[in-house]
Protein backbone atom coordinates (compact mmCIF):
# COMPACT_ATOMS: atom_id res chain seq x y z
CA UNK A 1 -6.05 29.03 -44.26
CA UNK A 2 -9.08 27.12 -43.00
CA UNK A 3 -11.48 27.90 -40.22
CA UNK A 4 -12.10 25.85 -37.30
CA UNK A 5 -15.78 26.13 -36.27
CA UNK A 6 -16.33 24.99 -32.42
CA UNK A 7 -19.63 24.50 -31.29
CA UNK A 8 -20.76 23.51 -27.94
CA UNK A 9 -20.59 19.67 -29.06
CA UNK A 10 -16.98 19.95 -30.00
CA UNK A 11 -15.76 21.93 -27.12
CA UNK A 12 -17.18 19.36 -24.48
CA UNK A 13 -15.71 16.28 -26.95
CA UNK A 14 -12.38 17.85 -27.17
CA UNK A 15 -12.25 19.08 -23.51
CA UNK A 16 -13.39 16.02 -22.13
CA UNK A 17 -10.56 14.86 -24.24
CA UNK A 18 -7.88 16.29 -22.53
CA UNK A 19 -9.55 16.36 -19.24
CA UNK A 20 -9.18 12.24 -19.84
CA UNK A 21 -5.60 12.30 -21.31
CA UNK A 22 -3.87 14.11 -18.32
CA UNK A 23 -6.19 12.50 -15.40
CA UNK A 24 -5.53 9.01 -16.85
CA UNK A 25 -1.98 8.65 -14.25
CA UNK A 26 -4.62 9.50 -11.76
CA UNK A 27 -6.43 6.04 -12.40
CA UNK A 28 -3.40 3.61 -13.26
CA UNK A 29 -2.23 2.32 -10.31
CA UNK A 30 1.28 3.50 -8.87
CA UNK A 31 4.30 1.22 -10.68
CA UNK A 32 7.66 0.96 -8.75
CA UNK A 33 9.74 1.56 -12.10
CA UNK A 34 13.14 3.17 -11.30
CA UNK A 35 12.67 1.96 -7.56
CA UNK A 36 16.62 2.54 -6.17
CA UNK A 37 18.29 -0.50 -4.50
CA UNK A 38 18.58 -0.30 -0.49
CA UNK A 39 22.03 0.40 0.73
CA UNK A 40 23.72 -1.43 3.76
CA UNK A 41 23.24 0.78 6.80
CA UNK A 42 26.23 1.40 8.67
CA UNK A 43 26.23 -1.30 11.71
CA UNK A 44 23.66 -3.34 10.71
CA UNK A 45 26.29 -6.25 10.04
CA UNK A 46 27.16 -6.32 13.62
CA UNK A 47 27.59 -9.23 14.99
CA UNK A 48 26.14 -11.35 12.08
CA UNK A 49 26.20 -15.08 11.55
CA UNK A 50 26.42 -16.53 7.92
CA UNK A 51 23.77 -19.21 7.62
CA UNK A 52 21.65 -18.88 10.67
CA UNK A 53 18.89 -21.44 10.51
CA UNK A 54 15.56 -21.33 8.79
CA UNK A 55 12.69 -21.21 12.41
CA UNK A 56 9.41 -21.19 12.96
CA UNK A 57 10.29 -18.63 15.41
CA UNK A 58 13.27 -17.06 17.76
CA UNK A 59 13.00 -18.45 21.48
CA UNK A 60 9.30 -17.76 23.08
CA UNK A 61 8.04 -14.90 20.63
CA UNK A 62 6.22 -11.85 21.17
CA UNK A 63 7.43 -9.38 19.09
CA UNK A 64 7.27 -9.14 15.21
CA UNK A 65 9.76 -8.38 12.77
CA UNK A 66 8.04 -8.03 9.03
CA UNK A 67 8.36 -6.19 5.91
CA UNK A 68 8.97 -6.83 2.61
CA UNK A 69 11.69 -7.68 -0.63
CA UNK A 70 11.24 -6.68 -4.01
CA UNK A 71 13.47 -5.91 -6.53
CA UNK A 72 15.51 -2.69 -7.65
CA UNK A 73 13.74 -1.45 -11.29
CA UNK A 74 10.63 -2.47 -11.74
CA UNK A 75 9.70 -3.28 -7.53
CA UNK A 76 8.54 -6.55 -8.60
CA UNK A 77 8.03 -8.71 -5.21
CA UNK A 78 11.04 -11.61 -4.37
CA UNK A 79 9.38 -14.63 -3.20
CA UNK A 80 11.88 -17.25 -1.66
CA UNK A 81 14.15 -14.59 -0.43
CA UNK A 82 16.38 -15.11 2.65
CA UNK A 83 16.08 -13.29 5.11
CA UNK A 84 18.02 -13.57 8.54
CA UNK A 85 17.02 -11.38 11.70
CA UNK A 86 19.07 -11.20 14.79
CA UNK A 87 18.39 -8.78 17.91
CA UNK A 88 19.35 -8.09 21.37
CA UNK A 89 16.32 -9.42 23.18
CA UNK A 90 14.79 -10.53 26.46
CA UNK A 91 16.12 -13.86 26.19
CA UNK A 92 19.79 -13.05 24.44
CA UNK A 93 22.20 -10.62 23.27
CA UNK A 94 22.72 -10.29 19.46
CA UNK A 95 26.08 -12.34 19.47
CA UNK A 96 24.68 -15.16 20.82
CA UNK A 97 23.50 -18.01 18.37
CA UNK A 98 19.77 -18.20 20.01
CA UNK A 99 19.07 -14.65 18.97
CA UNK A 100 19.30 -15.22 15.45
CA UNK A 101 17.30 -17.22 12.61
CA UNK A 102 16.63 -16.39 9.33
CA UNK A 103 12.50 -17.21 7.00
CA UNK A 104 12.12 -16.67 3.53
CA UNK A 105 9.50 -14.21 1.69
CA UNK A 106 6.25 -15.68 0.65
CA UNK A 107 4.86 -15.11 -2.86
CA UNK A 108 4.20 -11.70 -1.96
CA UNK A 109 7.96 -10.67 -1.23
CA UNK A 110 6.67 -10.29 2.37
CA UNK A 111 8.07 -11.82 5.30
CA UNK A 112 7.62 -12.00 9.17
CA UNK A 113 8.96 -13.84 11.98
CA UNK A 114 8.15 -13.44 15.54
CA UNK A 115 10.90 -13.19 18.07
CA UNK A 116 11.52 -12.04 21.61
CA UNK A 117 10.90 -8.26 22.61
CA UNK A 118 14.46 -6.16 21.56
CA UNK A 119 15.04 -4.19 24.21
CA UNK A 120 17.90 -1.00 23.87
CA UNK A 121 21.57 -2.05 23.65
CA UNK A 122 23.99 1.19 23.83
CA UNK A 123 20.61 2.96 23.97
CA UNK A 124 18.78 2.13 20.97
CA UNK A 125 16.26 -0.85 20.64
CA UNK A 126 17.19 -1.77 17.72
CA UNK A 127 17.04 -4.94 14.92
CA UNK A 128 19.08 -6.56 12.74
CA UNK A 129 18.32 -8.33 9.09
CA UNK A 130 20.16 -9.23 6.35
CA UNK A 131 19.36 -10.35 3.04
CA UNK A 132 22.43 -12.84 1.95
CA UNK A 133 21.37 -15.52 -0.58
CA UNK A 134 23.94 -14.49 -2.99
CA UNK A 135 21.40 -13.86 -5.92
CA UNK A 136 21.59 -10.50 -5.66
CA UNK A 137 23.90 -8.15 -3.57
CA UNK A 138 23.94 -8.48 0.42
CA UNK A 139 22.00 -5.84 2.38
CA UNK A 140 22.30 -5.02 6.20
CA UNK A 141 19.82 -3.12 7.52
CA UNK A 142 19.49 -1.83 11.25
CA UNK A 143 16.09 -0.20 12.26
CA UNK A 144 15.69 1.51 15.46
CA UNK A 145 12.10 1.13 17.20
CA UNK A 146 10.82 4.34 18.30
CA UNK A 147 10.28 3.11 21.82
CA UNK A 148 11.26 0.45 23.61
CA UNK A 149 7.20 -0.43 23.99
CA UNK A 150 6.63 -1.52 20.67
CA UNK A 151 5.67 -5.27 20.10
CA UNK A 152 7.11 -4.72 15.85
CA UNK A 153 9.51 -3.62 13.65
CA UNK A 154 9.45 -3.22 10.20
CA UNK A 155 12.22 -3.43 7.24
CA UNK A 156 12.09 -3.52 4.03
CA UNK A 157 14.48 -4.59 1.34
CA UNK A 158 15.07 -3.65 -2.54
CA UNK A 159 17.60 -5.60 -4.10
CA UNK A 160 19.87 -5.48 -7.23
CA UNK A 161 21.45 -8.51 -8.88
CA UNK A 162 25.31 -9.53 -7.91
């Protein structure tokens, strides 16, 4: 059986050791791995239209929708990504074809595109987007604004293959 002599050099060595070992998740930056895909929400196809247009913007602006697309495993971000937004607004209900338009993410898996203010239909103010480029499965989303004074909205998207 041997002896194991510690001295104040080995004790600060070895805890300093361990002290580095189980802090080191601490320093890494945050990964995404195992991020779950987003299910459809319940509604938030309502009244969509396949292939709405690529704008600039929907009718005479004001109010942002943004957020963001990666993908379901490893949250990498989706850049190109379709995404179409429709709303009940100022200027149109959501079944009409000038309340809807679709942009595409940027490099970043982030996207934006203004549009008129949404104002409440059956009492919620409310969005729609869908992601529907047929590279990886469809999602509907509907968020609900948490008054009817905000001037955004956000959504975000994580998608898994078809």
């Amino acid at each position: 059986m041997s002896t194991v002599v510690l001295n104040r050099r080995k004790l600060l060595v070895a805890s300093g050791s361990l002290l580095a070992a189980g802090m080191s998740g601490l320093w890494l930056p945050a990964r995404a791995e195992g991020l779950s895909p987003t299910p459809s929400m319940s509604g938030g196809a309502n009244n969509y239209r396949k292939g709405a247009p690529i704008v600039d913007r929907i009718g005479a602006g004001g109010f942002w929708m943004r957020g963001t697309v990666r993908r379901a495993g490893d949250g990498a971000p989706l850049a190109g990504q379709r995404i179409q937004i429709w709303a009940h607004t100022v200027e149109g209900q959501e079944h009409e074809q000038r309340s809807h338009g679709a942009t595409l993410t940027d490099k970043n898996g982030a996207f934006r595109l203004e549009m008129p203010q949404i104002i409440p239909v059956f009492g919620q103010p409310h969005g729609h987007l869908a992601y529907d480029s047929g590279e990886f499965k469809t999602v509907f989303l509907r968020p609900v604004m948490r008054s009817t004074k905000d001037t955004s909205l956000e959504a975000h998207f994580v998608l898994q293959p078809a």
